[in-house]
Every structure is written in C-alpha cells, then in structure tokens.
Protein backbone atom coordinates (compact mmCIF):
# COMPACT_ATOMS: atom_id res chain seq x y z
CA UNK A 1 -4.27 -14.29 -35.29
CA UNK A 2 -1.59 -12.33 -35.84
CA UNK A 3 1.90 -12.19 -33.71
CA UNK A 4 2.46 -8.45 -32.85
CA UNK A 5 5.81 -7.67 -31.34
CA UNK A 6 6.78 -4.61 -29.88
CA UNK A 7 8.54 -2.15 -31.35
CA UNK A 8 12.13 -2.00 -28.95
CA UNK A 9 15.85 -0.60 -28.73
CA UNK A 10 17.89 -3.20 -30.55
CA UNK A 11 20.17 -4.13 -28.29
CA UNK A 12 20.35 -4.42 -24.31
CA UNK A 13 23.14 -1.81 -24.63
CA UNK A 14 20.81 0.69 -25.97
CA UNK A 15 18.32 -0.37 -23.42
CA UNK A 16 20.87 -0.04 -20.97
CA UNK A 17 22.07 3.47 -21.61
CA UNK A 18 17.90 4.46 -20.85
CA UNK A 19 17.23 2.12 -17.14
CA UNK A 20 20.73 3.44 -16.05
CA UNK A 21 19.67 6.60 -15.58
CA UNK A 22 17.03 5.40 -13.08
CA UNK A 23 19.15 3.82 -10.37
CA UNK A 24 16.84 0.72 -10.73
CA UNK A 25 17.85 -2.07 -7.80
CA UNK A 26 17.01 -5.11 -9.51
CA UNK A 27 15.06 -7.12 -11.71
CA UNK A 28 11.65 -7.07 -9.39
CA UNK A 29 11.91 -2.90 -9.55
CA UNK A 30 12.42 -3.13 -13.58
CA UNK A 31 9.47 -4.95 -13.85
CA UNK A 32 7.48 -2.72 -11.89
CA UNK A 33 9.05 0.31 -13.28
CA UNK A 34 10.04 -0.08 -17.42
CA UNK A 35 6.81 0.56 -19.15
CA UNK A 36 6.75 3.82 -17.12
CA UNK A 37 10.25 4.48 -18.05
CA UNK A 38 10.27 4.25 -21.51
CA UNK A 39 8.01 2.10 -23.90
CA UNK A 40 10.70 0.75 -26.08
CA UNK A 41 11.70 -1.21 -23.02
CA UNK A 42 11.42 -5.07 -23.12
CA UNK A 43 9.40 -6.54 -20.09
CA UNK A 44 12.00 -9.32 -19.76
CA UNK A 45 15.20 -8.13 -20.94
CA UNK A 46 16.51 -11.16 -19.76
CA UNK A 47 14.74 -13.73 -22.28
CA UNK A 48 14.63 -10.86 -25.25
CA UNK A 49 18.32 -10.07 -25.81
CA UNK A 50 20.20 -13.61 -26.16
CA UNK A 51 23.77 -12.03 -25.15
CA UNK A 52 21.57 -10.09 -21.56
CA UNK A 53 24.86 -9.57 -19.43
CA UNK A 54 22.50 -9.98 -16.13
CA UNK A 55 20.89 -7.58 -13.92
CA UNK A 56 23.64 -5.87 -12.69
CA UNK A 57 25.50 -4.75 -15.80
CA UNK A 58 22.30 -4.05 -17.65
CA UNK A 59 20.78 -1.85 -14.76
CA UNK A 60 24.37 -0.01 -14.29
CA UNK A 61 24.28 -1.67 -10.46
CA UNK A 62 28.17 -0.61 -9.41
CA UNK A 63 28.35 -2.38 -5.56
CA UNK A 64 31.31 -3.28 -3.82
CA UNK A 65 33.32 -6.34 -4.58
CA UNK A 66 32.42 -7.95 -1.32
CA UNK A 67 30.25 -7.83 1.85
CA UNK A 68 33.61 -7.00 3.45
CA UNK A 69 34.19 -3.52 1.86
CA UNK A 70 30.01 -3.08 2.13
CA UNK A 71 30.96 -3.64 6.16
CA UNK A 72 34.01 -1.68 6.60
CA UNK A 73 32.05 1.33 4.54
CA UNK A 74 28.94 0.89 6.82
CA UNK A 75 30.90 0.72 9.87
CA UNK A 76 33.04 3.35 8.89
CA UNK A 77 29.84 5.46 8.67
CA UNK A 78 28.53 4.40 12.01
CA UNK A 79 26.10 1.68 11.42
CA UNK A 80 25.41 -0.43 13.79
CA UNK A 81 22.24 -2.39 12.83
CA UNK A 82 20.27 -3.64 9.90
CA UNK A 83 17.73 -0.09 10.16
CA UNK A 84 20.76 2.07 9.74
CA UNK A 85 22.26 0.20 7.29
CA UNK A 86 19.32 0.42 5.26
CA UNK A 87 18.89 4.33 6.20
CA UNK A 88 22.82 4.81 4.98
CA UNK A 89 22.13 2.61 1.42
CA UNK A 90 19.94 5.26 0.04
CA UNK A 91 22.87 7.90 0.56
CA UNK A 92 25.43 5.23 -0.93
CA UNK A 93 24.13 3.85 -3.95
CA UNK A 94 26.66 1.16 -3.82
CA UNK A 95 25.28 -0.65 -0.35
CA UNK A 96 23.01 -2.89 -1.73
CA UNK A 97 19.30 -3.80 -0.53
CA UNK A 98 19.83 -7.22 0.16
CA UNK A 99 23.47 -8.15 0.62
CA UNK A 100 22.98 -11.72 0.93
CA UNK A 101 21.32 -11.75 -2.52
CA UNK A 102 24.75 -10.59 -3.94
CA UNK A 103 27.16 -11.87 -1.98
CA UNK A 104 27.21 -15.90 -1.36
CA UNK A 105 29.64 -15.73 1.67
CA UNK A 106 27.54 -13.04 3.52
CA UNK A 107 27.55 -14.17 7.09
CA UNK A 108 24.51 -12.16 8.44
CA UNK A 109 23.24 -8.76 9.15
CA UNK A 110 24.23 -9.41 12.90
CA UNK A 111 27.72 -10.28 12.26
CA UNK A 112 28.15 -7.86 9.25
CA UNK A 113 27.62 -4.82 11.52
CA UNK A 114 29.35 -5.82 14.44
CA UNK A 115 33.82 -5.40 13.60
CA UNK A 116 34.48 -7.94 16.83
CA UNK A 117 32.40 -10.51 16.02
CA UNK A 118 34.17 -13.81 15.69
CA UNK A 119 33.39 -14.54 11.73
CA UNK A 120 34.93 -10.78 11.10
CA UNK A 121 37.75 -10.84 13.16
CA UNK A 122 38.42 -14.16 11.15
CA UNK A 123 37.22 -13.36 7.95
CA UNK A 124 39.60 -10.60 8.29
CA UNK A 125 42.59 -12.84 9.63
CA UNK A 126 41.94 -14.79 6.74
CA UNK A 127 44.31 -13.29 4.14
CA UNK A 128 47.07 -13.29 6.64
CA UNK A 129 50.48 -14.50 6.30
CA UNK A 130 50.77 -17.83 8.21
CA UNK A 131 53.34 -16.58 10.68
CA UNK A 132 50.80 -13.99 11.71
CA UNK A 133 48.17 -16.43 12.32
CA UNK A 134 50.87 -18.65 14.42
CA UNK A 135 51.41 -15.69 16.45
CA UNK A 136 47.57 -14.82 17.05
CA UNK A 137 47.07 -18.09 17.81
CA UNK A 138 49.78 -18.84 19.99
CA UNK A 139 49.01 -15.69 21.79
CA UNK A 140 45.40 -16.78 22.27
CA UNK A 141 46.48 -19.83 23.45
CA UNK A 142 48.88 -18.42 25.98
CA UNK A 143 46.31 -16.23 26.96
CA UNK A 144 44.24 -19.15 27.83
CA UNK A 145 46.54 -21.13 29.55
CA UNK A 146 47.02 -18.48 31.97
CA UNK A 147 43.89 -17.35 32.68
CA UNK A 148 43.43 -21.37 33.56
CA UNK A 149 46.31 -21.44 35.83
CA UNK A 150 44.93 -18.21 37.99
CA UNK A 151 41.58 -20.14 38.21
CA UNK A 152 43.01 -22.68 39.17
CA UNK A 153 45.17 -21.49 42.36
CA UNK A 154 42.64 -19.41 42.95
CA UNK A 155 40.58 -22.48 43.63
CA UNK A 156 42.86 -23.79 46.39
C-alpha cells in the first residue's frame, strides 16, 4: 500500500498568505473551511509545518493586546451585554469570538461590559502610581468612616 501525500504550499507562510484572505476565526473554522478554500491547504497546519507559528499568526488574527482595550472599544461603541458585543465583533474584526479563549485574565462577559464594576475600576487602578492608590483609598476610607458616624447619631 502505498503512502500518498498531498500535493501542498511549502511553507505555512505560503499557506498563510491564501487563509488570510478569508478572515478565518480559529482553528475549528479552518478545519471546516480549507479544503473549500484552496486544495493545497494542509488539514492540520499545525502538525504539517514543524516551525506553525499558531493559529493566530497563521490565520492573520490581529486582536487587541488585552480584554481591556477589547472593553474600552466595546464600551466606547455602546455595548452593554454579551448579544451586542457579539453583534459589534462582526463590524470590528479585531473583537474576538470568545475573549476568554485569548485572554487568560478575562474576568467575565458581565464584568467586561459593565466600566463600574469593581474588577474594572481596579483592573484599571492597577497601573497606578502608589500615591494615587493611597489617595483613593484613603478617600474611600474617609468616605466610610463618615457615612458610619451619620448612622450612627442617627441611631440615637
């Protein structure tokens, strides 16, 4: 029995230059997709070229460098849920399907969408200078204590 292999582009770069032009999401919609595409595509690109780069260089995926940016751009555009999210991703190529897939440190549609949650406002706070965070802090605090103290004599 003979071992037939498929005639193919040489390299993933060649490949490359052919599925970019597709706006293919991920591995799942190459495999559904590449013998459709173009023949000379590989069915696993991943196990056929030893130096594959991963899904998102070979399938041209340009996203934003963090679910942060991803938020501020949905928000920015008015999104308030997961269903308009999804609705704004197919105008804005780089808002991904599945953001928790991509990012590690993706807290949640809920909290994504929503600029006053608590894991925003501190994600944001985050990259603060210390003094800042001193301030917002002691402010909170101060906050606190008063609204304490007005209970309080309000109680007696």
């Amino acid at each position: 029995m003979a071992n037939f292999r498929k005639a193919t582009y040489a390299t993933w770069q060649e490949a490359s230059d052919v599925v970019k032009k597709f706006n293919l999401e991920s591995g799942d919609d190459y495999r559904l997709k590449y013998d459709k595409i173009d023949p000379l595509l590989p069915s696993n690109p991943r196990v056929f070229y030893p130096d594959f780069p991963g899904w998102k260089i070979y399938l041209g995926n340009n996203c934003y460098c963090s679910w942060q940016k991803s938020r501020d751009v949905s928000i920015a555009s008015g999104v308030t849920n997961w269903k308009e999210y999804h609705e704004l991703r197919h105008k804005n190529r780089k808002l991904r399907s599945c953001p928790a897939d991509i990012y590690s440190d993706f807290v949640g549609y809920k909290d994504a969408f929503d600029p006053f949650s608590f894991t925003n406002l501190l994600v944001d706070y985050i990259n603060l200078p210390l003094l800042e965070i001193e301030d917002l802090v002691s402010v909170a605090g101060k906050k606190l204590v008063l609204e304490e103290a007005e209970e309080f004599s309000m109680s007696y």
